[in-house]
C-alpha atoms as a PDB file:
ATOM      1  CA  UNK A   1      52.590 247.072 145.011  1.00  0.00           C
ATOM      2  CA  UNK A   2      52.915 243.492 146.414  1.00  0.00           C
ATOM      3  CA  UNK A   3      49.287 241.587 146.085  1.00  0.00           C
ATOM      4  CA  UNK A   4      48.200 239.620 149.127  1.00  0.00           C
ATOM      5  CA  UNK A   5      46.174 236.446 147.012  1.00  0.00           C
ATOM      6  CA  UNK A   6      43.067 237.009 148.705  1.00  0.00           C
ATOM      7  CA  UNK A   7      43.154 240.960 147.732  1.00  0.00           C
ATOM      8  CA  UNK A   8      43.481 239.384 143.912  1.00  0.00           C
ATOM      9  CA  UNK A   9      39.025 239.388 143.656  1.00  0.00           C
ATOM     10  CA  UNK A  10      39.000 242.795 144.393  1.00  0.00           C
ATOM     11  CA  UNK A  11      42.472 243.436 142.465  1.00  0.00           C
ATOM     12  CA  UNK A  12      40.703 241.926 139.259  1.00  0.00           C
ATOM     13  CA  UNK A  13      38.027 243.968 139.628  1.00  0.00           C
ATOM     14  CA  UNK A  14      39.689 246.999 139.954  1.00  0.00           C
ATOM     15  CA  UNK A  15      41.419 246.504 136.535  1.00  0.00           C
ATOM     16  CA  UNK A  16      38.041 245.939 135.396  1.00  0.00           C
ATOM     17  CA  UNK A  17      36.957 249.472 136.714  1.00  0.00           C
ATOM     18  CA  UNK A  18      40.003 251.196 135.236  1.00  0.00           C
ATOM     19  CA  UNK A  19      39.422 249.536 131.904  1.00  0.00           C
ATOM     20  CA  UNK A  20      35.972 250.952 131.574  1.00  0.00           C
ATOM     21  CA  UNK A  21      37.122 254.122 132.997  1.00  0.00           C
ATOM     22  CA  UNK A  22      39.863 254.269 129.980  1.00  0.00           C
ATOM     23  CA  UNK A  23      37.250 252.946 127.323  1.00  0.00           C
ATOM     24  CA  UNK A  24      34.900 255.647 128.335  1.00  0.00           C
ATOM     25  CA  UNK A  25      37.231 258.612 128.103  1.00  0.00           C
ATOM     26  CA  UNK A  26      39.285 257.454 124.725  1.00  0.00           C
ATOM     27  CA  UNK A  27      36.277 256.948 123.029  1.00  0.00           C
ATOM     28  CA  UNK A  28      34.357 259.537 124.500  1.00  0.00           C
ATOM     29  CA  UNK A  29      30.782 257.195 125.756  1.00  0.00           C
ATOM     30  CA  UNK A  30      29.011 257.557 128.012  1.00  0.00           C
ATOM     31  CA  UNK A  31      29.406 254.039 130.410  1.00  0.00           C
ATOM     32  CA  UNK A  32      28.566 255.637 133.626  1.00  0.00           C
ATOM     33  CA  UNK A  33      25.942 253.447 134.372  1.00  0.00           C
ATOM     34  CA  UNK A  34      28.319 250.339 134.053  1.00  0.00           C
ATOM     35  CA  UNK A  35      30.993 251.854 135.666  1.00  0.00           C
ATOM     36  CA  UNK A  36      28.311 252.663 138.913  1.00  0.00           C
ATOM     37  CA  UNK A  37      27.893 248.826 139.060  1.00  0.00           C
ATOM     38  CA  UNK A  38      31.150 247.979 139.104  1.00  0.00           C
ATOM     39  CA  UNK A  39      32.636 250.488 141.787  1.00  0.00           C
ATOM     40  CA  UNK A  40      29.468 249.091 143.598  1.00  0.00           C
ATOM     41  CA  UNK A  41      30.744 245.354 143.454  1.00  0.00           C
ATOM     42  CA  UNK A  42      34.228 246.567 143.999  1.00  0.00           C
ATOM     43  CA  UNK A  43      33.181 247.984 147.524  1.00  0.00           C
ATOM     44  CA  UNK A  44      31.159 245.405 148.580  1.00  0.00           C
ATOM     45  CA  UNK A  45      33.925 242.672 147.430  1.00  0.00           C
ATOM     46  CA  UNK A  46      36.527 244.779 149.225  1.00  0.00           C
ATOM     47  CA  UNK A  47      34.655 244.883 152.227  1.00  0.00           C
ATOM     48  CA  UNK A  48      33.469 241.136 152.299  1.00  0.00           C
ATOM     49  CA  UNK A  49      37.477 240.617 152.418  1.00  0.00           C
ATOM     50  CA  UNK A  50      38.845 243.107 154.939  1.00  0.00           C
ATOM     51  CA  UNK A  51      35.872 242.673 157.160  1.00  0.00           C
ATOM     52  CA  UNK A  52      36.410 238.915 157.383  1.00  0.00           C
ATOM     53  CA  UNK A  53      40.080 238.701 157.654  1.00  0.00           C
ATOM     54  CA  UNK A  54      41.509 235.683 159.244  1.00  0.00           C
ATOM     55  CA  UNK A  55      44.571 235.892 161.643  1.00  0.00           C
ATOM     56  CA  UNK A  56      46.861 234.235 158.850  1.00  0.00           C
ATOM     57  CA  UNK A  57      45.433 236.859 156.315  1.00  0.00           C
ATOM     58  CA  UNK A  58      46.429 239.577 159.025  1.00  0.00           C
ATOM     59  CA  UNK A  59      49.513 238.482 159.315  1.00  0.00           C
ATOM     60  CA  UNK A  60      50.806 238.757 155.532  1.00  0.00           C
ATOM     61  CA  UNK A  61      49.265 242.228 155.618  1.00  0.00           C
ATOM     62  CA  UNK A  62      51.234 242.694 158.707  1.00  0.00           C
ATOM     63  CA  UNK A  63      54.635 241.841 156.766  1.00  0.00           C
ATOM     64  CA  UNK A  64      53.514 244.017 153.620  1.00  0.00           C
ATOM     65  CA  UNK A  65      56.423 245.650 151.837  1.00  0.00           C
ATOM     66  CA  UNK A  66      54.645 248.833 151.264  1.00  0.00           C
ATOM     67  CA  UNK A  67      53.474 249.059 154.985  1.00  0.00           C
ATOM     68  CA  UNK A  68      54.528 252.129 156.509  1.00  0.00           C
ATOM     69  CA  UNK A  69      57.604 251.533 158.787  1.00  0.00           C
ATOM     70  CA  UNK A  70      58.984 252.697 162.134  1.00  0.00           C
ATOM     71  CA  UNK A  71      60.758 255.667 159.966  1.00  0.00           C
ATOM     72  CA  UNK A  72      57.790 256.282 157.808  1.00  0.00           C
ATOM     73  CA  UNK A  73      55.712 257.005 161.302  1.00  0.00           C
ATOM     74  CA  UNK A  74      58.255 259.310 162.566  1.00  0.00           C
ATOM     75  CA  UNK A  75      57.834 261.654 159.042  1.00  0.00           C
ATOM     76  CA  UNK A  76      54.486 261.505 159.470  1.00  0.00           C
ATOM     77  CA  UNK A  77      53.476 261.900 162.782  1.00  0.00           C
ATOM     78  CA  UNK A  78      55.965 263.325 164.571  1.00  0.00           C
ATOM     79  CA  UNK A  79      58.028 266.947 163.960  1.00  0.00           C
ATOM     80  CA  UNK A  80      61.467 267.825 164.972  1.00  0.00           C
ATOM     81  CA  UNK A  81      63.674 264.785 164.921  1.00  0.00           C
ATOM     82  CA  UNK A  82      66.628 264.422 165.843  1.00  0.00           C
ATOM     83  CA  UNK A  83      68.443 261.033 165.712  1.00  0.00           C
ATOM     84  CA  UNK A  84      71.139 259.849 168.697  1.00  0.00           C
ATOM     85  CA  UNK A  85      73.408 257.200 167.651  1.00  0.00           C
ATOM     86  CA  UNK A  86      75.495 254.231 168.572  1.00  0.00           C
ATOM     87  CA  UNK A  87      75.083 252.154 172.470  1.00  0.00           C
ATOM     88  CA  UNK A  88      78.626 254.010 173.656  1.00  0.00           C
ATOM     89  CA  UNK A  89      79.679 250.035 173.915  1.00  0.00           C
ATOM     90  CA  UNK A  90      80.260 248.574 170.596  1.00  0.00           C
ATOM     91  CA  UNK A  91      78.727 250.919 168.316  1.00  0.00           C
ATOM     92  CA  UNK A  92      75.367 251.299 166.212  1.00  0.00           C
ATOM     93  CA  UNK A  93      72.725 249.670 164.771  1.00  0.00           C
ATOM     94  CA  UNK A  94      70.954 250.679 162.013  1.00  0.00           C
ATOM     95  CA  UNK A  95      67.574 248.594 162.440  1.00  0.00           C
ATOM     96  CA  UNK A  96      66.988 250.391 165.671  1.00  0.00           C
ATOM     97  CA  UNK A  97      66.909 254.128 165.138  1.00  0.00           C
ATOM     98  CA  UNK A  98      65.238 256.333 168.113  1.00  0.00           C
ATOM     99  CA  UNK A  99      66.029 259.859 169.190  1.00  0.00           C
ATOM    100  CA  UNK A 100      64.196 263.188 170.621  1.00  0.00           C
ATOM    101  CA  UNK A 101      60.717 264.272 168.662  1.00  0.00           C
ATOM    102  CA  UNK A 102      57.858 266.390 169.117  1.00  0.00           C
ATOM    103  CA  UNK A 103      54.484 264.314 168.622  1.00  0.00           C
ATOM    104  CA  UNK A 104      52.058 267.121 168.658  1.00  0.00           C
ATOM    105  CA  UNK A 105      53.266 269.839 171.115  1.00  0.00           C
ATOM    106  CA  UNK A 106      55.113 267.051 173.320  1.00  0.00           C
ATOM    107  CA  UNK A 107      58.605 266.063 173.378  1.00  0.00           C
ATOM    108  CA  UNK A 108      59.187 262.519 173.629  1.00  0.00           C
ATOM    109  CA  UNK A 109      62.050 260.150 172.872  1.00  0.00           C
ATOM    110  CA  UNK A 110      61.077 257.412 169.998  1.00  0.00           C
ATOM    111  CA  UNK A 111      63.087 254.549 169.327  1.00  0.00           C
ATOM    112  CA  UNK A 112      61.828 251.454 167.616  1.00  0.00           C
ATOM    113  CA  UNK A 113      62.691 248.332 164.595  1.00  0.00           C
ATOM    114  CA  UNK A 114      63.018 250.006 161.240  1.00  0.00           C
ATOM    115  CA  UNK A 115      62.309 247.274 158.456  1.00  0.00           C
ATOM    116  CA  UNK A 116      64.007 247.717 154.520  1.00  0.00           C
ATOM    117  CA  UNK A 117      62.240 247.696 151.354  1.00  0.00           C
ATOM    118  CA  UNK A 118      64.752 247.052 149.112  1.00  0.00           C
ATOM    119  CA  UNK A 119      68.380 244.706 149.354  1.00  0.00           C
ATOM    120  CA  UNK A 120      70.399 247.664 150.188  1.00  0.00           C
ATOM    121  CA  UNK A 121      68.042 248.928 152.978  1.00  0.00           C
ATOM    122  CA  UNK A 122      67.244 245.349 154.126  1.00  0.00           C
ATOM    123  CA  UNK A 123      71.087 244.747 154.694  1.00  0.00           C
ATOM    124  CA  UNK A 124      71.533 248.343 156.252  1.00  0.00           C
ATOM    125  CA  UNK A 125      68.607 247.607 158.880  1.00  0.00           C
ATOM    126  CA  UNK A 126      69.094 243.789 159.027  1.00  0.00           C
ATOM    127  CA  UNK A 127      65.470 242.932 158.368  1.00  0.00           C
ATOM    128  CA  UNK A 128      64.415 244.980 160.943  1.00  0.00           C
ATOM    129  CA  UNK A 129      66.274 242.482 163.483  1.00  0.00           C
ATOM    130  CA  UNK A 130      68.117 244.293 166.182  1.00  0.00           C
ATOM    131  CA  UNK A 131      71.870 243.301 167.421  1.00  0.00           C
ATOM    132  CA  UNK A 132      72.463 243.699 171.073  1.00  0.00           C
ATOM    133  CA  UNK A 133      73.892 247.401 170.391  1.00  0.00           C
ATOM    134  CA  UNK A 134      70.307 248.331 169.318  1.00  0.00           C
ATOM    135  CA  UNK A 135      68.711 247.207 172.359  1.00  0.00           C
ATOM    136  CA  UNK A 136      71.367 249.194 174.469  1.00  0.00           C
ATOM    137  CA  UNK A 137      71.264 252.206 172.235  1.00  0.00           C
ATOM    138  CA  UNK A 138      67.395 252.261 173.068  1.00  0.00           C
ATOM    139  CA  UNK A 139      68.218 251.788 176.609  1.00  0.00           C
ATOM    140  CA  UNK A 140      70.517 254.809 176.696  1.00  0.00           C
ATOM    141  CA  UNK A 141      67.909 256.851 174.642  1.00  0.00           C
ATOM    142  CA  UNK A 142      65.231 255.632 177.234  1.00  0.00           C
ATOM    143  CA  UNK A 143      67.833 257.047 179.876  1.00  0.00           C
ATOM    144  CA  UNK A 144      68.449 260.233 178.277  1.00  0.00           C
ATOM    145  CA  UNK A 145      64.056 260.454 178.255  1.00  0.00           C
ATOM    146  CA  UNK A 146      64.253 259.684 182.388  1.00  0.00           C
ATOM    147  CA  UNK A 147      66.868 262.567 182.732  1.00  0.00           C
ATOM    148  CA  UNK A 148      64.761 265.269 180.857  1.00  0.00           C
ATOM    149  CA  UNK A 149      61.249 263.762 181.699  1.00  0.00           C
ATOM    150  CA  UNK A 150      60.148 262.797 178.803  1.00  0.00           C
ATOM    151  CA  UNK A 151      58.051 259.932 177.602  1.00  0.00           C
ATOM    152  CA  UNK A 152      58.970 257.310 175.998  1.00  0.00           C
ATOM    153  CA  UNK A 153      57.337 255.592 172.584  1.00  0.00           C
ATOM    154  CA  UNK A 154      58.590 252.664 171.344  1.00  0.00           C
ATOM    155  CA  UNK A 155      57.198 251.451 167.911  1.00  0.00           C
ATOM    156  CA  UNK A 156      58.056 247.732 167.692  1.00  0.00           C
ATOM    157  CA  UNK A 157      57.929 246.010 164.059  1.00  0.00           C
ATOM    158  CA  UNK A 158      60.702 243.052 164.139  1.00  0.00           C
ATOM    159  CA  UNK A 159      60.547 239.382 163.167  1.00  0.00           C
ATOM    160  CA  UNK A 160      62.956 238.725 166.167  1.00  0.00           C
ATOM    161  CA  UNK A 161      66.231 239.872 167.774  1.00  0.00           C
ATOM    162  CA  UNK A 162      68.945 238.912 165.285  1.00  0.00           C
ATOM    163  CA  UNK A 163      69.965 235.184 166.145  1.00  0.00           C
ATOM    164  CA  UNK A 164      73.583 235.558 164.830  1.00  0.00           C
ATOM    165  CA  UNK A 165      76.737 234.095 165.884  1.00  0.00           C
ATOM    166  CA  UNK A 166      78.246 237.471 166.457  1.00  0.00           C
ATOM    167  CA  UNK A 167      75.289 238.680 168.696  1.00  0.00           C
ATOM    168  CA  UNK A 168      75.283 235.791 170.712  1.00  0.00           C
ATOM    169  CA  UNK A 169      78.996 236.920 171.543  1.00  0.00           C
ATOM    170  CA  UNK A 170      77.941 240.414 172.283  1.00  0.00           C
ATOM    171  CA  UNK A 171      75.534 239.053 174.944  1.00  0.00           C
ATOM    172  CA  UNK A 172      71.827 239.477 173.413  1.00  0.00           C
ATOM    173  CA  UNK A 173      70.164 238.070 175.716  1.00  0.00           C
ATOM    174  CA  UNK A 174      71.697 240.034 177.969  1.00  0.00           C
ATOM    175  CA  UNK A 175      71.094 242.981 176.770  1.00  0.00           C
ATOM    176  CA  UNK A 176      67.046 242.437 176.647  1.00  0.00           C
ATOM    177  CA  UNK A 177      66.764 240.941 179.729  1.00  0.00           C
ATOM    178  CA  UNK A 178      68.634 244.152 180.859  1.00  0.00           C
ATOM    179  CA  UNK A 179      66.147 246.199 179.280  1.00  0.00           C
ATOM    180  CA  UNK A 180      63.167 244.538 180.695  1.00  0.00           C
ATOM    181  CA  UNK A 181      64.402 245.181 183.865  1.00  0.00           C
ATOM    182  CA  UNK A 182      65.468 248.945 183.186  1.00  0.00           C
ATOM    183  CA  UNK A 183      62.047 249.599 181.334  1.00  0.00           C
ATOM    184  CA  UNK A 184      59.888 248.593 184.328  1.00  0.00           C
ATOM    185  CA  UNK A 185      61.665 250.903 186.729  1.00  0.00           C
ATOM    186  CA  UNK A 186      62.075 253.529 183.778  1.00  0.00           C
ATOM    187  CA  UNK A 187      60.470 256.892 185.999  1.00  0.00           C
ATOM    188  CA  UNK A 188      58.431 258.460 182.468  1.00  0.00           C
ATOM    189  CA  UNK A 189      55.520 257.131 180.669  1.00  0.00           C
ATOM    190  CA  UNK A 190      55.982 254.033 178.153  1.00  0.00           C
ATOM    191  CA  UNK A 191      54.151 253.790 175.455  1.00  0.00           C
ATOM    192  CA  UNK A 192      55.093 251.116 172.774  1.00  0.00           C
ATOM    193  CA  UNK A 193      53.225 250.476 169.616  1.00  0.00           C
ATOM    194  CA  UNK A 194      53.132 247.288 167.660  1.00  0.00           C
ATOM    195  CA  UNK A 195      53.637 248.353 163.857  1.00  0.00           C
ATOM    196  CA  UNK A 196      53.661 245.587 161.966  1.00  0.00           C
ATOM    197  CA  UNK A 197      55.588 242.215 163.250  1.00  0.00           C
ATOM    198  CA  UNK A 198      56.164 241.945 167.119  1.00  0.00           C
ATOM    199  CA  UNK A 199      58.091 238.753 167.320  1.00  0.00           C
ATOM    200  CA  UNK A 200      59.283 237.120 170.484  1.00  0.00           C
ATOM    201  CA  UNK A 201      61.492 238.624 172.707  1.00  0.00           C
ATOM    202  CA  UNK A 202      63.149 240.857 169.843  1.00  0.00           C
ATOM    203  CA  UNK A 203      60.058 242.245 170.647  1.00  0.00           C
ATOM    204  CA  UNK A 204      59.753 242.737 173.968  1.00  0.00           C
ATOM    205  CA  UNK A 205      62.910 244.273 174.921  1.00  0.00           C
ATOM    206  CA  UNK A 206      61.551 247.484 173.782  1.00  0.00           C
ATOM    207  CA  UNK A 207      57.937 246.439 174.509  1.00  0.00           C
ATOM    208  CA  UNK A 208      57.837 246.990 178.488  1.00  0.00           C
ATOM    209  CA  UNK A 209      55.527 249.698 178.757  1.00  0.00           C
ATOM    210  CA  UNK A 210      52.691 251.653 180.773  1.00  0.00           C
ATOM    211  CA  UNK A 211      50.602 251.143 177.360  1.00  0.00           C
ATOM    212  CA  UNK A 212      50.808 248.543 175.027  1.00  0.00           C
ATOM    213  CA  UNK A 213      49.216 248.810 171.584  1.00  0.00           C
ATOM    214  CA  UNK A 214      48.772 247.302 168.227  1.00  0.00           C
ATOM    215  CA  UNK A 215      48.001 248.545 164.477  1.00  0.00           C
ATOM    216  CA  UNK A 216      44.757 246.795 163.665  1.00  0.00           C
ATOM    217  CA  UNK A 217      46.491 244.365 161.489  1.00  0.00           C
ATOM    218  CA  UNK A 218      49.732 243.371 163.297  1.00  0.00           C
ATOM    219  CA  UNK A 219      50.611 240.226 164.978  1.00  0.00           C
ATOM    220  CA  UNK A 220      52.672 239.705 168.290  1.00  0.00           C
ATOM    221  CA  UNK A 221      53.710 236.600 169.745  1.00  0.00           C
ATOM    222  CA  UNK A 222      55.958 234.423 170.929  1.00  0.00           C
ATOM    223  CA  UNK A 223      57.196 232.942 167.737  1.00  0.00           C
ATOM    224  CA  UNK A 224      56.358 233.311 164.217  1.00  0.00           C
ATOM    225  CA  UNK A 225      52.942 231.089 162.741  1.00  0.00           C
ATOM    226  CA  UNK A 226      55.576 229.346 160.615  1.00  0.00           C
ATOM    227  CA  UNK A 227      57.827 228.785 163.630  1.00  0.00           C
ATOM    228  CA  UNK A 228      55.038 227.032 165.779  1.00  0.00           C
ATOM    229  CA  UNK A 229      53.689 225.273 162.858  1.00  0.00           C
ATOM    230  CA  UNK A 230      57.113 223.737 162.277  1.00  0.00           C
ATOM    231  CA  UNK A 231      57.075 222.398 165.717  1.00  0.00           C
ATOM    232  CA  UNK A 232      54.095 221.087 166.530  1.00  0.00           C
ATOM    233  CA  UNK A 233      52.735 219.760 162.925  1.00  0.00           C
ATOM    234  CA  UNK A 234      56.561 219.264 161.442  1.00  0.00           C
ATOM    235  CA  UNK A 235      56.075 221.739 158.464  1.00  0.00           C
ATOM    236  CA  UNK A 236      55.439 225.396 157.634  1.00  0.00           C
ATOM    237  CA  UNK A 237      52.550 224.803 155.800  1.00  0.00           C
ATOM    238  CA  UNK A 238      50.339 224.666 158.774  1.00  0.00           C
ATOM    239  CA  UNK A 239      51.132 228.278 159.220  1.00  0.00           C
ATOM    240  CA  UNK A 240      47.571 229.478 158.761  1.00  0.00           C
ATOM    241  CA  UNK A 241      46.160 226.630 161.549  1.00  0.00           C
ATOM    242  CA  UNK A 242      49.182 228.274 163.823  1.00  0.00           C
ATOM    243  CA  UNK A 243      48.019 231.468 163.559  1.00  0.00           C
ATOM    244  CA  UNK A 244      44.653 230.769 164.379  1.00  0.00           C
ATOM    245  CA  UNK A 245      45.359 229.018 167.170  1.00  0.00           C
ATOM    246  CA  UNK A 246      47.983 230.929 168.852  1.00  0.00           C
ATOM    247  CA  UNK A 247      45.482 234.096 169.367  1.00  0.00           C
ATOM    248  CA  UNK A 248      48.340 236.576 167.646  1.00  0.00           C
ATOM    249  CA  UNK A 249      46.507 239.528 166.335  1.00  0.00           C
ATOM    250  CA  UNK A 250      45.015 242.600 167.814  1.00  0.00           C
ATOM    251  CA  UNK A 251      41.291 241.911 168.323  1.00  0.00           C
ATOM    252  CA  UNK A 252      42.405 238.934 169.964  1.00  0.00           C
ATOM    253  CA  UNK A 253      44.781 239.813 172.240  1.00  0.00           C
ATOM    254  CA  UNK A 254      42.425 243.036 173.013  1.00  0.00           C
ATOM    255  CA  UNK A 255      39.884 240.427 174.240  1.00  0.00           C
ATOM    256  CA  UNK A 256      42.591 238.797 176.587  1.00  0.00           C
ATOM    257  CA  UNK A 257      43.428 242.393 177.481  1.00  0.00           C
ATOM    258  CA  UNK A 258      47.511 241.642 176.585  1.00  0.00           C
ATOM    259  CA  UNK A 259      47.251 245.281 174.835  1.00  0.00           C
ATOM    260  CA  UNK A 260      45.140 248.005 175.864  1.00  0.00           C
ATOM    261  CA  UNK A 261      44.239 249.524 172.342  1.00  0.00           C
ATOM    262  CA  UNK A 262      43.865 248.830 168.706  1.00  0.00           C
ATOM    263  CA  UNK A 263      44.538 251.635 166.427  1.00  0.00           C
ATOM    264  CA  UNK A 264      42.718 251.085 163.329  1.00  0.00           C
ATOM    265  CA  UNK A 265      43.822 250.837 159.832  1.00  0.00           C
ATOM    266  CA  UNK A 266      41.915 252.222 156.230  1.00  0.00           C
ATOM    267  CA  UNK A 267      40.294 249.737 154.849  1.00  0.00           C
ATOM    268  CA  UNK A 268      42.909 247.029 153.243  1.00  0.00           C
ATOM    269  CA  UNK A 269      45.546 247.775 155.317  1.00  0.00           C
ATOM    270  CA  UNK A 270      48.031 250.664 156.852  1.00  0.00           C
ATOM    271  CA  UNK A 271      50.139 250.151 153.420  1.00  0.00           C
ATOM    272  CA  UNK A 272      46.893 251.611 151.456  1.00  0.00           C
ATOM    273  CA  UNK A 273      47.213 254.939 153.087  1.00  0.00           C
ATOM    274  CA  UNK A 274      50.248 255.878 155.200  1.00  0.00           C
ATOM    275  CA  UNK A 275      49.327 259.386 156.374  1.00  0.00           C
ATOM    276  CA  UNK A 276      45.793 258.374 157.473  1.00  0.00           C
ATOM    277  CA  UNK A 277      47.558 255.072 159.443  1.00  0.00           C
ATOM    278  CA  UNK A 278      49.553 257.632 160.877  1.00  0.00           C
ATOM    279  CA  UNK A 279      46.964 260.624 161.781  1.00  0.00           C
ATOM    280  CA  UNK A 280      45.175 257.559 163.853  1.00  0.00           C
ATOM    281  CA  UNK A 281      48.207 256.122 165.513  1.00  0.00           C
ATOM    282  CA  UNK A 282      49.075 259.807 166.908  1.00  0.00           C
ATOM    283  CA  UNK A 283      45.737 260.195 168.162  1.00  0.00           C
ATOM    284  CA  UNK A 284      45.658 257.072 170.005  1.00  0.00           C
ATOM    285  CA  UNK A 285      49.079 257.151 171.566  1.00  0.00           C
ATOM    286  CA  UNK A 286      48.382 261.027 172.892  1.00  0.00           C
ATOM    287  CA  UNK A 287      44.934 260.206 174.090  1.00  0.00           C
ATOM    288  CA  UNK A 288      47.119 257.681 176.172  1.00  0.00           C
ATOM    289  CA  UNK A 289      49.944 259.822 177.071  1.00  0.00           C
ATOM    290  CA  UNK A 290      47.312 262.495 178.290  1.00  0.00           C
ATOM    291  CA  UNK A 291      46.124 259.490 180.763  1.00  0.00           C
ATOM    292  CA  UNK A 292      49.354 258.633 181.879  1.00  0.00           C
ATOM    293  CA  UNK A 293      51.264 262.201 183.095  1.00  0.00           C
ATOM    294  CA  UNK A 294      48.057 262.452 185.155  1.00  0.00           C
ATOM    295  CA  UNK A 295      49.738 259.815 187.451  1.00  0.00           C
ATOM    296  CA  UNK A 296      52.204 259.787 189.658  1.00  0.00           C
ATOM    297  CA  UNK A 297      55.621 258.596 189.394  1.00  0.00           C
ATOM    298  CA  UNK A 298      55.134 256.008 192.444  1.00  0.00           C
ATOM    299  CA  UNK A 299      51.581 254.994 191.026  1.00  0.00           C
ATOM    300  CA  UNK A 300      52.908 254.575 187.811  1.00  0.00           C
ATOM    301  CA  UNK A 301      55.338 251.998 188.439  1.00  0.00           C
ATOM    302  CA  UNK A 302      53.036 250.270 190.451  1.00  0.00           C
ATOM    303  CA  UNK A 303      50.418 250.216 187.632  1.00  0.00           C
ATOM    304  CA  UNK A 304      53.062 249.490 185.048  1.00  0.00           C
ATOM    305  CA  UNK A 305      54.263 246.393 187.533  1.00  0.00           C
ATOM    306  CA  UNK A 306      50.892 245.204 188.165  1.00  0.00           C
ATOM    307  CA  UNK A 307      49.972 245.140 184.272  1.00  0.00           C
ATOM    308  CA  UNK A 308      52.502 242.728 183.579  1.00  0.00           C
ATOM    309  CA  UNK A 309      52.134 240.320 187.020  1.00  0.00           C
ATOM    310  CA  UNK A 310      48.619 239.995 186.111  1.00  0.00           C
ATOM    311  CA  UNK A 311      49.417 238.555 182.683  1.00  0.00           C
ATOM    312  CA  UNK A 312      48.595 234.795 182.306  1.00  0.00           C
ATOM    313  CA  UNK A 313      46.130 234.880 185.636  1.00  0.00           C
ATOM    314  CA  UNK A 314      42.828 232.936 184.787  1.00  0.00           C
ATOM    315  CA  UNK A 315      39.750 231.706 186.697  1.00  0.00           C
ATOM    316  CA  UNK A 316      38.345 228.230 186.810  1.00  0.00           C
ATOM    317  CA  UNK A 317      34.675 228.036 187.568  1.00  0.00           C
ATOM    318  CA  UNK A 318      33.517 224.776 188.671  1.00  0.00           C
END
């Protein structure tokens, strides 16, 4: 498994621990007193790291290779699945797959960015970086979820929309602007779900919804750290002060109430434990879904338009 450097304290000592465990049975001593203390300091150094984390820290655990993806979510939280393909345009694309689910006795239409963990995958699902014919696949699916009245959950986990000469042909700009505009007159309850990376507007053209939340330890912004650092202090390096400053991670934008829940992760990260990540992410997104086909149709929209027209509003006092 990939090793964050400021996991590699409590990596050491965790060697440490299996070391005495392995001296203790092949030579058949009894170290259980040692071996006490040191799952003692191993808990208190793991929890001195993951209770501290800084956004730039949250962010590398947010791009983990072993963090469960979009895919990895719907095999573990939701039954039934049933995958719809290509945009009925130009054809399909592979980092956004979405079809009809159940998600506890519910069916719902998911769609969202599915990452790679390996060269083949990463090249099947372009890095998790959608061409225009994702974003109007997940429009049609979102369509097909209006006609049969079901929600909608959209679990967002991308770097960006893919900047490529051939999708700037196919229009996709376009084709997200099209699907902001769709998704806040879409008639069923949104709920979209930042996974992992929720970067810029590759982001956001799946990310109009009645409910917007993030996994403890994603990010979602407007560029990447590395991006912004780039521009304003001329090199990557700064990526850390970036991230910091740009207010990118969950319990920050909870505060500026961008998102309107934080699922939480085991301790370490969401790539530590997939099936417990995932038990917690269903419960939050139903307890929200139960909120939301209390409402209306006509008050929903209105809520769903008034969330996003309040963004950015701010009071001076003198």
């Amino acid at each position: 498994m990939q090793l964050l450097d400021f996991e590699k304290p409590a990596a050491e000592l965790e060697r440490e621990l299996e070391k005495l465990r392995a001296k203790a049975a092949s030579q058949d001593i009894d170290l259980s007193a040692e071996i006490s203390t040191m799952e003692s300091k191993l808990a208190e150094t793991r929890a001195r790291i993951y209770e501290n984390l800084t956004p730039w820290q949250r962010v590398q655990i947010a791009r983990h290779t072993s963090r469960p993806f979009m895919l990895d979510y719907v095999a573990h939280a939701f039954t039934d699945f049933c995958e719809l393909h290509g945009d009925r345009h130009i054809g399909d694309d592979a980092s956004m797959p979405g079809g009809f689910a159940r998600l506890g006795d519910r069916r719902v239409v998911v769609i969202g960015h599915q990452k790679g963990r390996d060269t083949k995958e990463n090249l099947k699902r372009n890095f998790g970086s959608a061409h225009p014919e994702g974003y109007r696949k997940a429009l049609r699916l979102m369509k097909l979820a209006e006609k049969f009245g079901l929600p909608v959950i959209a679990l967002i986990d991308t770097p960006g929309a893919f900047p490529g000469i051939g999708a700037e042909e196919r229009n996709i700009a376009e084709a997200i602007a099209f699907n902001l505009r769709e998704m806040m007159l879409l008639k069923v309850p949104i709920v979209a779900v930042v996974l992992g990376e929720g970067g810029s507007g590759g982001a956001l053209g799946i990310g109009v919804a009645d409910r917007v939340i993030m996994l403890e330890n994603a990010y979602y912004s407007v560029i990447s750290p590395e991006g912004c650092a780039a521009i304003l202090w001329k090199h990557r390096k700064h990526a850390p002060e970036a991230a910091e400053a740009m207010k990118l991670v969950a319990p920050d934008l909870k505060k500026l109430d961008l998102i309107d829940d934080v699922v939480p992760e085991p301790r370490g990260g969401a790539h530590h434990d997939h099936q417990a990540t995932a038990t917690a992410f269903r419960d939050v997104v139903l307890r929200h879904l139960d909120e939301l086909e209390k409402m209306s149709v006509s008050k929903l929209l209105d809520a769903r338009y008034d969330k996003f027209r309040n963004f950015g509003e701010w009071e001076s006092k003198a």
